[in-house]
Protein backbone atom coordinates (compact mmCIF):
# COMPACT_ATOMS: atom_id res chain seq x y z
CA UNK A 1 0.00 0.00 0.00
CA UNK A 2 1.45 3.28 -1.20
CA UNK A 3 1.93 5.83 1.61
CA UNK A 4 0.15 9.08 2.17
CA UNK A 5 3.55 10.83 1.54
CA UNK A 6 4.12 9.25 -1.71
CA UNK A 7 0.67 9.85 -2.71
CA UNK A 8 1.28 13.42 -2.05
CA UNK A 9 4.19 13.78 -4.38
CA UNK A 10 2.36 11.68 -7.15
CA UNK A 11 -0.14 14.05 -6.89
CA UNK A 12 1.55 17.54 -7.12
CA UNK A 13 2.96 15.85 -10.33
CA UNK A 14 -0.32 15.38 -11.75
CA UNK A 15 -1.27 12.01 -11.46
CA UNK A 16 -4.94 11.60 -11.13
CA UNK A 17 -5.59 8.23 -9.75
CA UNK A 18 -3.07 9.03 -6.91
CA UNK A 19 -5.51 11.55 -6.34
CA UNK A 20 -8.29 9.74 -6.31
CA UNK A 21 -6.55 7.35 -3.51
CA UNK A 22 -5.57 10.34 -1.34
CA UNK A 23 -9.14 11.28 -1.13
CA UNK A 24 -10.37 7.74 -0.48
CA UNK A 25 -8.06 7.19 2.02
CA UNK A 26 -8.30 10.54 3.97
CA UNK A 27 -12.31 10.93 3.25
CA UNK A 28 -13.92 9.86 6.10
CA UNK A 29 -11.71 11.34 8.42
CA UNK A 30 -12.40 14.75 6.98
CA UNK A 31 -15.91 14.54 7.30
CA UNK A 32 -15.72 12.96 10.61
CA UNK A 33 -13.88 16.14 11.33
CA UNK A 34 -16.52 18.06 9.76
CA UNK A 35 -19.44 16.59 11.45
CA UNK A 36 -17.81 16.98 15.02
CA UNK A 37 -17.81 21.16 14.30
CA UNK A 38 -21.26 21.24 12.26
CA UNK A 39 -23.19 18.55 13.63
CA UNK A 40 -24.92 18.14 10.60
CA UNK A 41 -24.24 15.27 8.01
CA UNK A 42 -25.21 17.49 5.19
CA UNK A 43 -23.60 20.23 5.75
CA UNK A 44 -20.45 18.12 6.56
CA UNK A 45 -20.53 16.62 3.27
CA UNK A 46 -20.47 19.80 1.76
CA UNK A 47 -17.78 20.84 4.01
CA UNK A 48 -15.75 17.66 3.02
CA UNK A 49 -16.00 18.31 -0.44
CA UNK A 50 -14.92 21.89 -0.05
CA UNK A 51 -11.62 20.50 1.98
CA UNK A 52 -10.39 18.46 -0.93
CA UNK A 53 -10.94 21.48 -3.48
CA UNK A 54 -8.95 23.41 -1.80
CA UNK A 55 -6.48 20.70 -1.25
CA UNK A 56 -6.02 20.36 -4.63
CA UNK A 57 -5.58 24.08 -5.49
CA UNK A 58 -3.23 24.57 -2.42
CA UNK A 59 -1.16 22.11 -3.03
CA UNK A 60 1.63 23.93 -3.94
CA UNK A 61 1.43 25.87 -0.65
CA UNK A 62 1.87 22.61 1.31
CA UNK A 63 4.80 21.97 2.94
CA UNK A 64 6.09 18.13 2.37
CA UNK A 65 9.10 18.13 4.97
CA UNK A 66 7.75 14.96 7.18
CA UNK A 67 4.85 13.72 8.24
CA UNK A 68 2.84 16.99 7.57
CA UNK A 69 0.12 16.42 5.63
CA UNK A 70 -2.64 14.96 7.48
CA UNK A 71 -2.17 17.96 9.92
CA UNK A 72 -2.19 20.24 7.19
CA UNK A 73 -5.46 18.86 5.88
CA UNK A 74 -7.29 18.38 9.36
CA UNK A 75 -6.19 22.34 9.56
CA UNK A 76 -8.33 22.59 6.43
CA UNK A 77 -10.85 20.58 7.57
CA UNK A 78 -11.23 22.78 10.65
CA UNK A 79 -11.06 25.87 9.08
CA UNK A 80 -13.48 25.51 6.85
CA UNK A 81 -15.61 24.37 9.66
CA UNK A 82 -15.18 27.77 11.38
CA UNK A 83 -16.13 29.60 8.21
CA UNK A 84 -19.28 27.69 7.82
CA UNK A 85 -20.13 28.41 11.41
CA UNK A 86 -19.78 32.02 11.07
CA UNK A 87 -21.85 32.04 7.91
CA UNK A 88 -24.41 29.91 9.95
CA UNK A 89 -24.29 33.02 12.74
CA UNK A 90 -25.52 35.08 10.12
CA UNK A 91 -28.54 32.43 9.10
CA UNK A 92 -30.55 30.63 11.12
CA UNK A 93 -29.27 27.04 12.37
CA UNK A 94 -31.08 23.86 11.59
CA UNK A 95 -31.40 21.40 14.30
CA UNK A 96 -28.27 19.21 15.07
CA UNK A 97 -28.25 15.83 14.67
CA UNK A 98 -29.19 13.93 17.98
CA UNK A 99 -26.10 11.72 19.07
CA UNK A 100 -27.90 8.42 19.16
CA UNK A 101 -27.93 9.30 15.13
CA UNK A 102 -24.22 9.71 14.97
CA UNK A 103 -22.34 7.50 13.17
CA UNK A 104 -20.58 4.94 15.21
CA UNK A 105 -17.32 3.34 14.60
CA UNK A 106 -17.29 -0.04 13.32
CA UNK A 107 -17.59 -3.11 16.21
CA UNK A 108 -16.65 -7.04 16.07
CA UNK A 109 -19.67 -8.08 17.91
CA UNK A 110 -18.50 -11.65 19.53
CA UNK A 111 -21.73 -11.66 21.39
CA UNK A 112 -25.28 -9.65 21.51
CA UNK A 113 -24.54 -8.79 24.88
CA UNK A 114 -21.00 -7.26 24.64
CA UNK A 115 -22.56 -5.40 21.07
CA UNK A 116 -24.99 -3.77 23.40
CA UNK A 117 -22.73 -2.59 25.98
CA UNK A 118 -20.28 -1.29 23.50
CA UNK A 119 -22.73 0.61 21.97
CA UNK A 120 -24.47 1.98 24.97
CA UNK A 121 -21.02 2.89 26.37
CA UNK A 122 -20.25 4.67 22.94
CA UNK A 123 -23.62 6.46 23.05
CA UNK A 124 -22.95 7.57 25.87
CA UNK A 125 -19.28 9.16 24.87
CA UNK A 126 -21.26 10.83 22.08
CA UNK A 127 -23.46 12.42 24.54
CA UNK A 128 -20.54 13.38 26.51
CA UNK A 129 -18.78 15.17 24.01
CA UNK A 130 -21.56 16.98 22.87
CA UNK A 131 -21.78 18.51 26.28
CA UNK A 132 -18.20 19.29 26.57
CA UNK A 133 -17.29 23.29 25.87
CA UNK A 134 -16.22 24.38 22.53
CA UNK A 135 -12.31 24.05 23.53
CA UNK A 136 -12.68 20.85 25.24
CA UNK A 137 -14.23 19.33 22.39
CA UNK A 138 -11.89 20.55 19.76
CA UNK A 139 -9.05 19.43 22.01
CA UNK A 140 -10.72 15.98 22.57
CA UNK A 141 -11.47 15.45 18.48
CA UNK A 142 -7.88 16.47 17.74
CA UNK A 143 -6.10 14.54 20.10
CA UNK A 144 -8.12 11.67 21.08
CA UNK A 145 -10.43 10.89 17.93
CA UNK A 146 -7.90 12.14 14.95
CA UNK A 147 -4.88 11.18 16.73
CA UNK A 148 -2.72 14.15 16.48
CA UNK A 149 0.20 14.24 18.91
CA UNK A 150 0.74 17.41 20.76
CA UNK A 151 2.89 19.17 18.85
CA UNK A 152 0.99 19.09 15.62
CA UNK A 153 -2.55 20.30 17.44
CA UNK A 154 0.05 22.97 18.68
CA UNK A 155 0.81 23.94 15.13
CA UNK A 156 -2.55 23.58 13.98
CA UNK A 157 -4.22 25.91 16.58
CA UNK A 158 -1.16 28.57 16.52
CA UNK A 159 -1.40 28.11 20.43
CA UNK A 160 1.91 27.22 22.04
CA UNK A 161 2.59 23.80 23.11
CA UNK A 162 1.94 24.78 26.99
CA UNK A 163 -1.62 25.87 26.26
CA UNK A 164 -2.19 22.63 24.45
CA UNK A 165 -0.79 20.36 27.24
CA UNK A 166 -3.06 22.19 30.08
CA UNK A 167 -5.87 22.39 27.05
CA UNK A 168 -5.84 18.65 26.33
CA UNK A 169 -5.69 17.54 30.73
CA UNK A 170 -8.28 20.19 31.34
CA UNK A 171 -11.04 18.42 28.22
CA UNK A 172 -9.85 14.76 29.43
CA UNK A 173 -10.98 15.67 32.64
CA UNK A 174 -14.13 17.26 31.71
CA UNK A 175 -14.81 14.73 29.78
CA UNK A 176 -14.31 12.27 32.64
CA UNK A 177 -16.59 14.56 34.80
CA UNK A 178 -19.38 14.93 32.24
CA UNK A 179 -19.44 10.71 31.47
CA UNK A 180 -19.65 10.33 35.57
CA UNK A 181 -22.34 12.73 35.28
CA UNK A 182 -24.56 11.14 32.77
CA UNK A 183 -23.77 7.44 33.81
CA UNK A 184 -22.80 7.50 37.98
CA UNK A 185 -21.67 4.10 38.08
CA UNK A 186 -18.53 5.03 35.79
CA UNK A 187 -17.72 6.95 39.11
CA UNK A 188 -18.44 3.85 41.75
């Protein structure tokens, strides 16, 4: 399997089915990115779409030293997200998307018992997270859900690397807080 970096140079030379396979592969994460800020699988579609246009025409702004793309992109993704949330100030919102709707990740079910706990447990995360304040939650989808290490959410946000650090302890544990809240014997 080719690697996202090689991808990314096949690309910038033109080559259209490497294209295609750097959108497959990085798709879903967009929108799941997407759908996190809007809450709405529409409008994260259309956000999603949007990211890889201007991808491709920013390409040659990209900087290829490392591992840098996939931050680069999920800094995209996000802004983009902003922007359509500032435009959405300006109109009125439609309803979000209650979290029991929210698509879940993928589960081996062994057993209908353990497939029921693992999905009331993730419900249950989803409802968390939608509770948690607007830093928390960005913090928690960067780190936690996209897997970005530290120093790249650091980038990302233009925050230094301090901020992020107390940032990402401060959303763990309100995340903690909130799940004890909604479900008490995660406490006991």
């Amino acid at each position: 399997m080719t690697d996202t970096a090689t991808l990314v140079d096949r690309c910038r030379r033109g080559d259209d089915l490497a294209w295609e396979a750097l959108v497959y592969r990085h798709q879903s994460r967009v929108y799941s990115v997407a759908l996190h800020y809007l809450r709405d699988r529409e409008e994260a579609r259309d956000v999603a779409q949007d990211v890889f246009v201007r991808i491709y025409r920013n390409f040659h702004s990209f900087d290829d030293r490392g591992d840098h793309f996939v931050p680069w992109m999920l800094s995209i993704a996000r802004n983009a997200c902003l922007d359509r949330l500032r435009r959405q100030q300006v109109r009125p919102m439609v309803p979000p998307i209650p979290v029991e709707d929210a698509p879940g990740t993928p589960d081996p079910r062994p057993s209908a018992e353990q497939a029921l706990l693992a999905e009331a447990r993730r419900k249950l995360l989803h409802r968390a997270i939608a509770q948690l304040s607007d830093v928390s939650r960005e913090m928690i989808l960067l780190k936690e859900i996209q897997g970005l290490n530290l120093q790249q959410i650091s980038e990302m946000l233009a925050v230094p690397l301090g901020t992020v650090k107390s940032r990402s302890v401060r959303a763990r544990i309100e995340l903690a807080r909130t799940v004890i809240a909604l479900d008490p014997s995660y406490g006991a």
